[in-house]
N, C-alpha and C. Protein backbone atom coordinates (compact mmCIF):
# COMPACT_ATOMS: atom_id res chain seq x y z
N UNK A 1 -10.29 9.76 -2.80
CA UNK A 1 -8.91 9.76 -3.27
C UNK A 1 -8.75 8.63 -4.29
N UNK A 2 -7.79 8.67 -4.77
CA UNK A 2 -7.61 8.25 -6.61
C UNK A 2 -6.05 7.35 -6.26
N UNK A 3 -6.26 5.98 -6.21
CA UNK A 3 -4.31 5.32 -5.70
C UNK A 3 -4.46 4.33 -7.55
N UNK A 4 -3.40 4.43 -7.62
CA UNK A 4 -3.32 2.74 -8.45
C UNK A 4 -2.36 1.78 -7.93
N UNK A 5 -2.76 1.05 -7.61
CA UNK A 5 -2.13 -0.53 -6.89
C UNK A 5 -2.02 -1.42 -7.91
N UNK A 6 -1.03 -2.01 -7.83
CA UNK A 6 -0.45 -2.59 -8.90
C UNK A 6 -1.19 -2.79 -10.26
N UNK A 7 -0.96 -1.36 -10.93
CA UNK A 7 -1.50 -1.15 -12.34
C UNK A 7 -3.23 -0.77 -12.53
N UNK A 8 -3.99 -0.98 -11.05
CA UNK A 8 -5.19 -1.11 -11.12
C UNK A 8 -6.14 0.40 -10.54
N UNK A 9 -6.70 0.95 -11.06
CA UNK A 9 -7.39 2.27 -10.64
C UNK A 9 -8.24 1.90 -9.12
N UNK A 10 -7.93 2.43 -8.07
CA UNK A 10 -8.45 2.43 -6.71
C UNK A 10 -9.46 3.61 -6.53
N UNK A 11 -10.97 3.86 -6.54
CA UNK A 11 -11.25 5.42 -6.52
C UNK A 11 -11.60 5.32 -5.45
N UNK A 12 -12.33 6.32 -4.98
CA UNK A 12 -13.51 6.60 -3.87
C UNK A 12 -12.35 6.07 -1.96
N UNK A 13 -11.49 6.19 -2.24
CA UNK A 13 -10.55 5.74 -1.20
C UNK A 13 -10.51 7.27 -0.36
N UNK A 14 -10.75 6.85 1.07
CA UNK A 14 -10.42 8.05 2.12
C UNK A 14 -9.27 8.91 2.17
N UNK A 15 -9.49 10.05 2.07
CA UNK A 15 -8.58 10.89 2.16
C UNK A 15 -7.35 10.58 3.50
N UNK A 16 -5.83 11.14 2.96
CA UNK A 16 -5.12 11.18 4.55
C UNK A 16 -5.12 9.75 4.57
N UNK A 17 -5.32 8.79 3.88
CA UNK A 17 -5.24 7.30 4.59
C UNK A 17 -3.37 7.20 4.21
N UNK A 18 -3.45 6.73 5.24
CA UNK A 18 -2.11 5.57 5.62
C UNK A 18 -1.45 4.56 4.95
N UNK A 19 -0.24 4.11 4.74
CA UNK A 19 -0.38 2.68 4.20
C UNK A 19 -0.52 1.99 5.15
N UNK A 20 -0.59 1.66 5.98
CA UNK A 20 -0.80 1.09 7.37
C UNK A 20 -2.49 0.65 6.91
N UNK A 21 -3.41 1.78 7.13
CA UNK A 21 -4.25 2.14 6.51
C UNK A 21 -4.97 1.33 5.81
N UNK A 22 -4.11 1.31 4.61
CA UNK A 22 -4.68 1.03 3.67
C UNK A 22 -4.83 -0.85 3.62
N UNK A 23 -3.60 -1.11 4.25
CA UNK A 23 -3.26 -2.69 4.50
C UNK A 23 -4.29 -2.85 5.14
N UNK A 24 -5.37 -2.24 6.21
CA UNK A 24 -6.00 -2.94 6.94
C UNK A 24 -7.81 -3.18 6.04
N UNK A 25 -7.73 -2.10 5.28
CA UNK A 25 -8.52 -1.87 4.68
C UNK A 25 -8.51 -2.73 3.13
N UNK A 26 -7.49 -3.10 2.81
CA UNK A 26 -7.50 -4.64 1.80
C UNK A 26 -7.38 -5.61 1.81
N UNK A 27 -7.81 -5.75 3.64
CA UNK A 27 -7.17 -6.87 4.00
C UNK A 27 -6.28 -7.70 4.37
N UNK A 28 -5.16 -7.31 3.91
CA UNK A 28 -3.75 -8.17 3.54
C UNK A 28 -2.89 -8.41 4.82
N UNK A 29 -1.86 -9.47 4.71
CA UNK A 29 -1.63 -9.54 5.71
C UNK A 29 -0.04 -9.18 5.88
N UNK A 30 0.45 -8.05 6.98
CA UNK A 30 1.08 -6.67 6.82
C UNK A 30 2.28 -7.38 7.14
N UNK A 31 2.43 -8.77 7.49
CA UNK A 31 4.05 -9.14 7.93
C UNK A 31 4.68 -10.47 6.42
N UNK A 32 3.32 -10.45 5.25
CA UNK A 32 3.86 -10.78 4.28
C UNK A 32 3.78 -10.59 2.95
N UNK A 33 4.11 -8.89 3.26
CA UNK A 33 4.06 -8.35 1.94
C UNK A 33 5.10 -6.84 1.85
N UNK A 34 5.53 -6.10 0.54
CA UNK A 34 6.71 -5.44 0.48
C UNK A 34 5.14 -4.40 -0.37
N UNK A 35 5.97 -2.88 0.16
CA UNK A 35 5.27 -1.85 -0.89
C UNK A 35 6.42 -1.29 -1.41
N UNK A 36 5.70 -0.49 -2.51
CA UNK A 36 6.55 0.42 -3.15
C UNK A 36 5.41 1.46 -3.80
N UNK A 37 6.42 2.90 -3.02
CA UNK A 37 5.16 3.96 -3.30
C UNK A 37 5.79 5.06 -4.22
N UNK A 38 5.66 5.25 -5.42
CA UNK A 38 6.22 6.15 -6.66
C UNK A 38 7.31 5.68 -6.75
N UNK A 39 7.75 4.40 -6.69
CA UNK A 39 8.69 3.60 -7.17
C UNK A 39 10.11 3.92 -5.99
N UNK A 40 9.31 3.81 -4.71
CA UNK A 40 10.30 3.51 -3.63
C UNK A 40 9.74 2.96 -2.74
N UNK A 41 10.55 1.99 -2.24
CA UNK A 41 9.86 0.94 -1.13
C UNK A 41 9.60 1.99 0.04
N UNK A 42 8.81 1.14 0.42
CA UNK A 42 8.34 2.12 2.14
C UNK A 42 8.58 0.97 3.11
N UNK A 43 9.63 1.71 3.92
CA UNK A 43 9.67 0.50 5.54
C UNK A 43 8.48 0.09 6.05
N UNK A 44 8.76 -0.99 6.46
CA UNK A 44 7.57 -1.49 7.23
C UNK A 44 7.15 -0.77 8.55
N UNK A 45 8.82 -0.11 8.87
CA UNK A 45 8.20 0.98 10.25
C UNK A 45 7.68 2.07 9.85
N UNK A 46 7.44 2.31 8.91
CA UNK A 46 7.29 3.76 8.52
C UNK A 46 5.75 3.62 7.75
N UNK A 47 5.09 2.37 7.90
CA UNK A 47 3.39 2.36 7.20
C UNK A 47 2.73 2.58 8.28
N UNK A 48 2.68 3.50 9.44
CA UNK A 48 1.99 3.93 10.36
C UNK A 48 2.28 5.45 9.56
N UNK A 49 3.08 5.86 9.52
CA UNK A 49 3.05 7.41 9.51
C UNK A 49 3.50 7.94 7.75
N UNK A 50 3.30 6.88 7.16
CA UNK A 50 3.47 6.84 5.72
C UNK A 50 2.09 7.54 5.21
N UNK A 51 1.19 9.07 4.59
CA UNK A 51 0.38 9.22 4.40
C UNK A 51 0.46 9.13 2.59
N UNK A 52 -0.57 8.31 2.15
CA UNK A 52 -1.13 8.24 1.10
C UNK A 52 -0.95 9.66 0.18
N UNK A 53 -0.84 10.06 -0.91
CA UNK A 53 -1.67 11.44 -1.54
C UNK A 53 -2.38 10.76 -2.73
N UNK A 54 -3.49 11.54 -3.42
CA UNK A 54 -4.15 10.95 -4.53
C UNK A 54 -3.23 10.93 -5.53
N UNK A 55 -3.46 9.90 -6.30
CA UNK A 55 -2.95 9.95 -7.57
C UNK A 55 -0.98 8.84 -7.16
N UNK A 56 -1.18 8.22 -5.89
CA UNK A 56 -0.02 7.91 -6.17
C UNK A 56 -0.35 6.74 -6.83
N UNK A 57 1.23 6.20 -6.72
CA UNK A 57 1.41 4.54 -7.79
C UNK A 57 1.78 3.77 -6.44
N UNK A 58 1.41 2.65 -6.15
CA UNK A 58 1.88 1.73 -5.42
C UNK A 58 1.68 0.39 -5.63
N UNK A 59 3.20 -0.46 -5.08
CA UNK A 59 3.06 -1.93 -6.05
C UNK A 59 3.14 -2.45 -4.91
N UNK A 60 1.66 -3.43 -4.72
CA UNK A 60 2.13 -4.41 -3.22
C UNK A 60 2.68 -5.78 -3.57
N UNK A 61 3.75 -6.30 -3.00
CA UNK A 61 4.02 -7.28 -3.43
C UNK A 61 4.14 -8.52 -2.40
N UNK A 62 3.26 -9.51 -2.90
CA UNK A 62 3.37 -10.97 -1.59
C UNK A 62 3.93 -11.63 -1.70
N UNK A 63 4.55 -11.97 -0.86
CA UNK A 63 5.67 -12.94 -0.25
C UNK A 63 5.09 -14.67 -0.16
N UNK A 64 5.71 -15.55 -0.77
CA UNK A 64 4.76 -17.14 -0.56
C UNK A 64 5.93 -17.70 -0.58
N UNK A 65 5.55 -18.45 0.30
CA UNK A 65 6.48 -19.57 0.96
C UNK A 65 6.27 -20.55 0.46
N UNK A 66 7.51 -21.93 0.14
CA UNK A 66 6.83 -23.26 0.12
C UNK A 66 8.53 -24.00 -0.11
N UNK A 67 8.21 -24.96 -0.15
CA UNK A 67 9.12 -25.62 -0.22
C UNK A 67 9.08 -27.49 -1.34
């Protein structure tokens, strides 16, 4: 499967994957960061049953703290 994440070509990615999924599979860490999938955010409850299709657009965006 074929994603682009923020602007960047993703290939060879498993079919049917998840954003759930996909968070676990880039690593990232899932309580500090926002998606947006064809230019709509996706709940954070809803990246379990959120399925991927090829060719989408998604922008992950991280959250940093400081003070």
């Amino acid at each position: 499967m074929h994603l682009i994440i923020n602007g960047k070509d993703h290939d060879d990615l498993p079919e049917g994957l998840t954003v759930a999924e996909l968070i676990a599979l880039l690593e990232l860490p899932e309580r500090k960061i926002a998606i947006e999938r064809n230019r709509e955010v996706v709940a954070k409850s809803a990246y379990a049953e959120t399925t991927l299709t090829n060719h989408d657009e998604l922008e992950i965006i991280h959250f940093i703290g400081g003070g």
